[in-house]
N, C-alpha and C. Protein backbone atom coordinates (compact mmCIF):
# COMPACT_ATOMS: atom_id res chain seq x y z
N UNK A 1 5.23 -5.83 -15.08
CA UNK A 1 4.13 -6.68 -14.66
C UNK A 1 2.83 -6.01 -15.12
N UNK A 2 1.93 -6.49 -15.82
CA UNK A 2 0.85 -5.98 -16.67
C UNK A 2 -0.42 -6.49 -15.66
N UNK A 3 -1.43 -5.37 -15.34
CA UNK A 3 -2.89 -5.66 -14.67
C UNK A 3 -3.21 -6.80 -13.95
N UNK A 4 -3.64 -7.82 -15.36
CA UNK A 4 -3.85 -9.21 -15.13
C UNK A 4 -2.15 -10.24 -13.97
N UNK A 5 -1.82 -9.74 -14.04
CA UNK A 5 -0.11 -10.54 -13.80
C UNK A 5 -0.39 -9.99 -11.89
N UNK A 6 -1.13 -9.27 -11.86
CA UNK A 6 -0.88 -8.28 -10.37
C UNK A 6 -1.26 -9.40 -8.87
N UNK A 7 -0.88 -9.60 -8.48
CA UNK A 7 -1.16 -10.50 -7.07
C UNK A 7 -2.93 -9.88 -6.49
N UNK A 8 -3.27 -10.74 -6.26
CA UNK A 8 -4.43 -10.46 -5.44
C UNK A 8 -3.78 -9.47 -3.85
N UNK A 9 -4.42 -8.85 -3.82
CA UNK A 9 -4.57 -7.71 -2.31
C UNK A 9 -5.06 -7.69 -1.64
N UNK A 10 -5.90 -7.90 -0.59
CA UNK A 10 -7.36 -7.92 0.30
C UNK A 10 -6.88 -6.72 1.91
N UNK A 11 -7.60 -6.26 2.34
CA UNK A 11 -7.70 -5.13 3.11
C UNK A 11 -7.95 -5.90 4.22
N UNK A 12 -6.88 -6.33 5.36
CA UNK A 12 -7.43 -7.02 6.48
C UNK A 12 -7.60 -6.26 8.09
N UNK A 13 -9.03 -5.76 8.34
CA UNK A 13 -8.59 -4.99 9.11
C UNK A 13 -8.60 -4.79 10.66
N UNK A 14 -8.81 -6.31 11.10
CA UNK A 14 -8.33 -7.12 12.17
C UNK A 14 -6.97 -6.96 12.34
N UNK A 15 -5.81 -7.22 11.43
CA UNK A 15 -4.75 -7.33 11.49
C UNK A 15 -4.27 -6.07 10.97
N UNK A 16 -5.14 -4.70 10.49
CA UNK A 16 -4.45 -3.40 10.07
C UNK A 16 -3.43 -3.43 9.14
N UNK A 17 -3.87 -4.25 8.10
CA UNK A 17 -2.78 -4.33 7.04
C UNK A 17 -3.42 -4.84 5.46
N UNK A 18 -3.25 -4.58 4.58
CA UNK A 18 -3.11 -5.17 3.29
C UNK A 18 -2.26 -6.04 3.05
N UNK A 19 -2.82 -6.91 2.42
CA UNK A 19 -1.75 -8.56 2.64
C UNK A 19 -2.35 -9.36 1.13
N UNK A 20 -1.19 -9.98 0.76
CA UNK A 20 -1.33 -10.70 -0.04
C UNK A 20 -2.76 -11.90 0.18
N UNK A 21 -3.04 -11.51 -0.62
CA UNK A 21 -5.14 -13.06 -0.72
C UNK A 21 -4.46 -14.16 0.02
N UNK A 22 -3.18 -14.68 -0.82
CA UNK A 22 -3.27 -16.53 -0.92
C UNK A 22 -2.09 -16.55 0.20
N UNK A 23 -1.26 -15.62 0.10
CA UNK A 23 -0.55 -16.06 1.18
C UNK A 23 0.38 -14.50 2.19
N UNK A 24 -0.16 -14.53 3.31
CA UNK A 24 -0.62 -12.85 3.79
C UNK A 24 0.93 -12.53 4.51
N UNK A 25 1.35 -13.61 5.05
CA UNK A 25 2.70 -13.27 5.34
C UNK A 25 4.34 -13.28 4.80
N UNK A 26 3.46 -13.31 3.60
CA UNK A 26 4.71 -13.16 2.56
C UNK A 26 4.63 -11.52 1.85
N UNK A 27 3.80 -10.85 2.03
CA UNK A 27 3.23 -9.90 1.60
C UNK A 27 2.16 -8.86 2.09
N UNK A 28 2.99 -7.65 2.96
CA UNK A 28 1.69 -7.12 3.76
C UNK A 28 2.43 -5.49 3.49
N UNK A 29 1.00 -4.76 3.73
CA UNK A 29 1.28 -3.23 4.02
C UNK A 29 0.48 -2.69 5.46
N UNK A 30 1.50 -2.80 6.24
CA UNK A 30 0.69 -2.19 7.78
C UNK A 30 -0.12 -0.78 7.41
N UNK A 31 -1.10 -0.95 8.23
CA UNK A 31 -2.05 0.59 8.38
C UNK A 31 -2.52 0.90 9.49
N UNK A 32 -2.72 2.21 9.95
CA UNK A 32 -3.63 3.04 10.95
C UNK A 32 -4.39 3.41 10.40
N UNK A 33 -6.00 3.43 10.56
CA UNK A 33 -6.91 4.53 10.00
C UNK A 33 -7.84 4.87 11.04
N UNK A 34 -7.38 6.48 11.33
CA UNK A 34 -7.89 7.41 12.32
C UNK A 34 -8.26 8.49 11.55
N UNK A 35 -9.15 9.33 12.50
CA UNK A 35 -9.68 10.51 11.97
C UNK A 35 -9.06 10.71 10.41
N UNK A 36 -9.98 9.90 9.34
CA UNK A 36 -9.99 10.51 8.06
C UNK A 36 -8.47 10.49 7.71
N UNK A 37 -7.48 9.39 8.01
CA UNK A 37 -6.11 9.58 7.77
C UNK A 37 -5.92 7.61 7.13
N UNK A 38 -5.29 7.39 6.42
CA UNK A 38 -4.44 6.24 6.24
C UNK A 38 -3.19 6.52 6.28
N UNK A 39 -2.77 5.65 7.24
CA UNK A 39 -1.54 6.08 7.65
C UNK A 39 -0.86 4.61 7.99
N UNK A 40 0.38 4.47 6.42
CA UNK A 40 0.69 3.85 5.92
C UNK A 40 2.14 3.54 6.75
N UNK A 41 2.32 2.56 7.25
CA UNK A 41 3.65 2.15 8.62
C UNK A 41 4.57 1.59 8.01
N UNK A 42 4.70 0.33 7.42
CA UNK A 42 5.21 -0.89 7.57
C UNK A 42 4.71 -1.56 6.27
N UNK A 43 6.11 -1.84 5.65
CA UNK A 43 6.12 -2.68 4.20
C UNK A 43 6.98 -3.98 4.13
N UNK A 44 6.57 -5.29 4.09
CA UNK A 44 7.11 -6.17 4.41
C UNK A 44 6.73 -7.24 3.06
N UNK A 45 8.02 -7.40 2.52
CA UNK A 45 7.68 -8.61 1.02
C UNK A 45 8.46 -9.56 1.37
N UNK A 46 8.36 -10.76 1.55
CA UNK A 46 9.42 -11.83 1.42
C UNK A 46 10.52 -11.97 0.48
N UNK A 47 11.26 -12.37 0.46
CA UNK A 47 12.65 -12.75 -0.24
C UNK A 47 12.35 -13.29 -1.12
N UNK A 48 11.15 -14.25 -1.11
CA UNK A 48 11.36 -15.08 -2.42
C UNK A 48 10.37 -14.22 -3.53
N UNK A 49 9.78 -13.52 -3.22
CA UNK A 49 8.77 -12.82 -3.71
C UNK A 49 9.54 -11.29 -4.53
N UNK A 50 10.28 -11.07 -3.67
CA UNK A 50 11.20 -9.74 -3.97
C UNK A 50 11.58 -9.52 -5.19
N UNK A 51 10.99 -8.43 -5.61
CA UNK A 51 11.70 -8.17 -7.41
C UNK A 51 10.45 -8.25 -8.42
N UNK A 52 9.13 -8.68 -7.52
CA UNK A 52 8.16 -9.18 -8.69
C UNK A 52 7.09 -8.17 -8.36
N UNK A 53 7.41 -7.16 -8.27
CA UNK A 53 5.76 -6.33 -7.87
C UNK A 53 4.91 -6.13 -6.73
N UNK A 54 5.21 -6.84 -5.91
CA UNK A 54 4.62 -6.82 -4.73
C UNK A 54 3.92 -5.90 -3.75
N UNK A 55 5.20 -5.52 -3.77
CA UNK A 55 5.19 -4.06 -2.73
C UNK A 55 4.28 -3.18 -3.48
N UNK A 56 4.80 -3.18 -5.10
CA UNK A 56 3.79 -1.96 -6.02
C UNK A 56 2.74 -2.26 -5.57
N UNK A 57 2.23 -3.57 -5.31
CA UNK A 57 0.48 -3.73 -5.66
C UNK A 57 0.28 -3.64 -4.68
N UNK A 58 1.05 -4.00 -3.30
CA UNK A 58 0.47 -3.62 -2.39
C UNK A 58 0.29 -2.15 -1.56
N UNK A 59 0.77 -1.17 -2.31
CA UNK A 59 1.00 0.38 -2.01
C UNK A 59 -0.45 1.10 -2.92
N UNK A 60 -0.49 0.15 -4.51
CA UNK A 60 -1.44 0.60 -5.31
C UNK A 60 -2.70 0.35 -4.42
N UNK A 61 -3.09 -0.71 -3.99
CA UNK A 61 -4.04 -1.02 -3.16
C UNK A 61 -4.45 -0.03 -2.22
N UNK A 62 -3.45 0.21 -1.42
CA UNK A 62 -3.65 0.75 -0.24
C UNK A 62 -3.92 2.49 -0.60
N UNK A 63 -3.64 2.96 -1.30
CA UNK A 63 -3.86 4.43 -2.38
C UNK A 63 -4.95 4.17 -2.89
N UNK A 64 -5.87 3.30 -3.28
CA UNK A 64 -6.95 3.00 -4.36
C UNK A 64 -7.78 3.03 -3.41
N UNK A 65 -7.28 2.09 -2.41
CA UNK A 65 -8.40 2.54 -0.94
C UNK A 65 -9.16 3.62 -0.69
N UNK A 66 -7.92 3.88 -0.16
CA UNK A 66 -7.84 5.86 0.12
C UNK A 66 -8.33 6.37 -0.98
N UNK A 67 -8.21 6.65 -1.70
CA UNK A 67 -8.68 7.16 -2.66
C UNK A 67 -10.25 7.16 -2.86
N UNK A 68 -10.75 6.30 -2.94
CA UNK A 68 -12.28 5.42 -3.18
C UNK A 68 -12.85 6.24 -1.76
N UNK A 69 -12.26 6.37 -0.26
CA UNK A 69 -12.97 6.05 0.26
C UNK A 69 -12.84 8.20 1.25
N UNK A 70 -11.76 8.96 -0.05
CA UNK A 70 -11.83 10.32 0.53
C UNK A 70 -10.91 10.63 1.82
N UNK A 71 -9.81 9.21 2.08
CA UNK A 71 -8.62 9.47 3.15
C UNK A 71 -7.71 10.47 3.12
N UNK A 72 -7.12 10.92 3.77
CA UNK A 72 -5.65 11.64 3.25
C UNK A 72 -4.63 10.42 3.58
N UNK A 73 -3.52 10.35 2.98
CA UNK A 73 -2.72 9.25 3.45
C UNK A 73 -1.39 10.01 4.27
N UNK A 74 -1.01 9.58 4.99
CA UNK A 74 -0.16 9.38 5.95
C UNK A 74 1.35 8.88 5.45
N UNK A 75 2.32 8.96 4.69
CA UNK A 75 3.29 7.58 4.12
C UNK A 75 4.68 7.69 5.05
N UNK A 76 4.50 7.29 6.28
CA UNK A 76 5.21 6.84 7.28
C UNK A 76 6.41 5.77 7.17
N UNK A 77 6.01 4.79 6.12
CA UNK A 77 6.80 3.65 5.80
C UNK A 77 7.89 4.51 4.37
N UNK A 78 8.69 4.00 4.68
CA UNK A 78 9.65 4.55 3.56
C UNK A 78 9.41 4.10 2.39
N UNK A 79 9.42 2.84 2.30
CA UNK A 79 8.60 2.01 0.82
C UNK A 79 7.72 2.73 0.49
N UNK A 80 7.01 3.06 0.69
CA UNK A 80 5.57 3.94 0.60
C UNK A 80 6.44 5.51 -0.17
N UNK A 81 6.84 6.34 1.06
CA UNK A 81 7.20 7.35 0.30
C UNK A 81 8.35 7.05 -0.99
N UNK A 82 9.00 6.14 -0.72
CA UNK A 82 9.78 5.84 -2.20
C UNK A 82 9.00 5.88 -3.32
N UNK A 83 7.53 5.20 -2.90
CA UNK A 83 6.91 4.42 -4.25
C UNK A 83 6.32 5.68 -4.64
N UNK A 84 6.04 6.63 -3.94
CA UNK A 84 5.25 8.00 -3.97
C UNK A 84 5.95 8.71 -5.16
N UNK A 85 7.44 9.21 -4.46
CA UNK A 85 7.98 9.67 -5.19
C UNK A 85 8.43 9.72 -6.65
N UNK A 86 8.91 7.94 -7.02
CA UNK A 86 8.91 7.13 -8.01
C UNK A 86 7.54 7.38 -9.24
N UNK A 87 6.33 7.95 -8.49
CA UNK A 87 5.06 7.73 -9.15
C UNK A 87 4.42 9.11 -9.36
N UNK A 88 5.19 10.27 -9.71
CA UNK A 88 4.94 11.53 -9.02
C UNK A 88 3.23 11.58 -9.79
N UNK A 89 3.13 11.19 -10.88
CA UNK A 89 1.72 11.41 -11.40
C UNK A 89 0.52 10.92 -10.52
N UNK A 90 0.58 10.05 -10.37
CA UNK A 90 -0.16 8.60 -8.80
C UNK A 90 0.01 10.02 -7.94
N UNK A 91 1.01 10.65 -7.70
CA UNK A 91 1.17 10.62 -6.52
C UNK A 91 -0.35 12.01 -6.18
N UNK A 92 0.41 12.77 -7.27
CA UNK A 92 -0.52 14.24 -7.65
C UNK A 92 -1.67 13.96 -8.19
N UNK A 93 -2.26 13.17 -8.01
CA UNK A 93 -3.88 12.59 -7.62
C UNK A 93 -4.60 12.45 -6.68
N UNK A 94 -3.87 12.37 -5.40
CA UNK A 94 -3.85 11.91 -4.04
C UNK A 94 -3.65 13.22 -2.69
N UNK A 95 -4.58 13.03 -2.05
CA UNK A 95 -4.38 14.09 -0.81
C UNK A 95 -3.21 13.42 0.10
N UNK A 96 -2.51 13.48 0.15
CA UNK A 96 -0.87 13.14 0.82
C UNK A 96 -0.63 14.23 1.85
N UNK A 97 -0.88 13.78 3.59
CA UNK A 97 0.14 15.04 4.32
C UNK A 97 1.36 14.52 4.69
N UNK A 98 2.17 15.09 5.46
CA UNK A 98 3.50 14.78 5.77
C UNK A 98 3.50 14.32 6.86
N UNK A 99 3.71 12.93 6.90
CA UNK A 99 4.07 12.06 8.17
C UNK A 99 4.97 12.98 9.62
């Protein structure tokens, strides 16, 4: 899936989650953000959605955040540390403590 192809993301933080723009419950990444931490819970993609990137963009998001905004991240959700691992370059960019 190339840049342009990537689902819209939006940071909702009423509901403590990153969620798909057009349609939020097909596509979300739960969050806590306390003392200087993102702390990444809960990864949830729909079925019909599954297989197309989703989760990536919504993990990239939530790291780009953090990132931009000087967090350490938290990766509590297993999706998360999978995608971590999977990305070791991403990953060794990033202040990461251990859940």
């Amino acid at each position: 899936m190339s840049d342009r192809d990537q689902p819209e993301i939006v940071r909702n933080d009423e509901r403590g989650r990153f969620e798909l723009a057009e349609e939020p419950g097909k596509g979300y990444l739960d969050f806590r953000l306390a003392e200087g931490q993102l702390t990444l819970t809960y990864t949830e993609v729909s079925d019909d959605l599954e297989g197309q990137g989703v989760g990536g963009a919504l993990v990239r998001s939530a790291l780009d955040h953090a990132e931009a905004e000087g967090l350490t991240i938290v990766p509590e959700c297993g999706f998360v540390a999978s995608w971590l691992d999977r990305h070791p370059d991403r990953a060794a960019e990033l202040d990461i403590a251990t859940p």
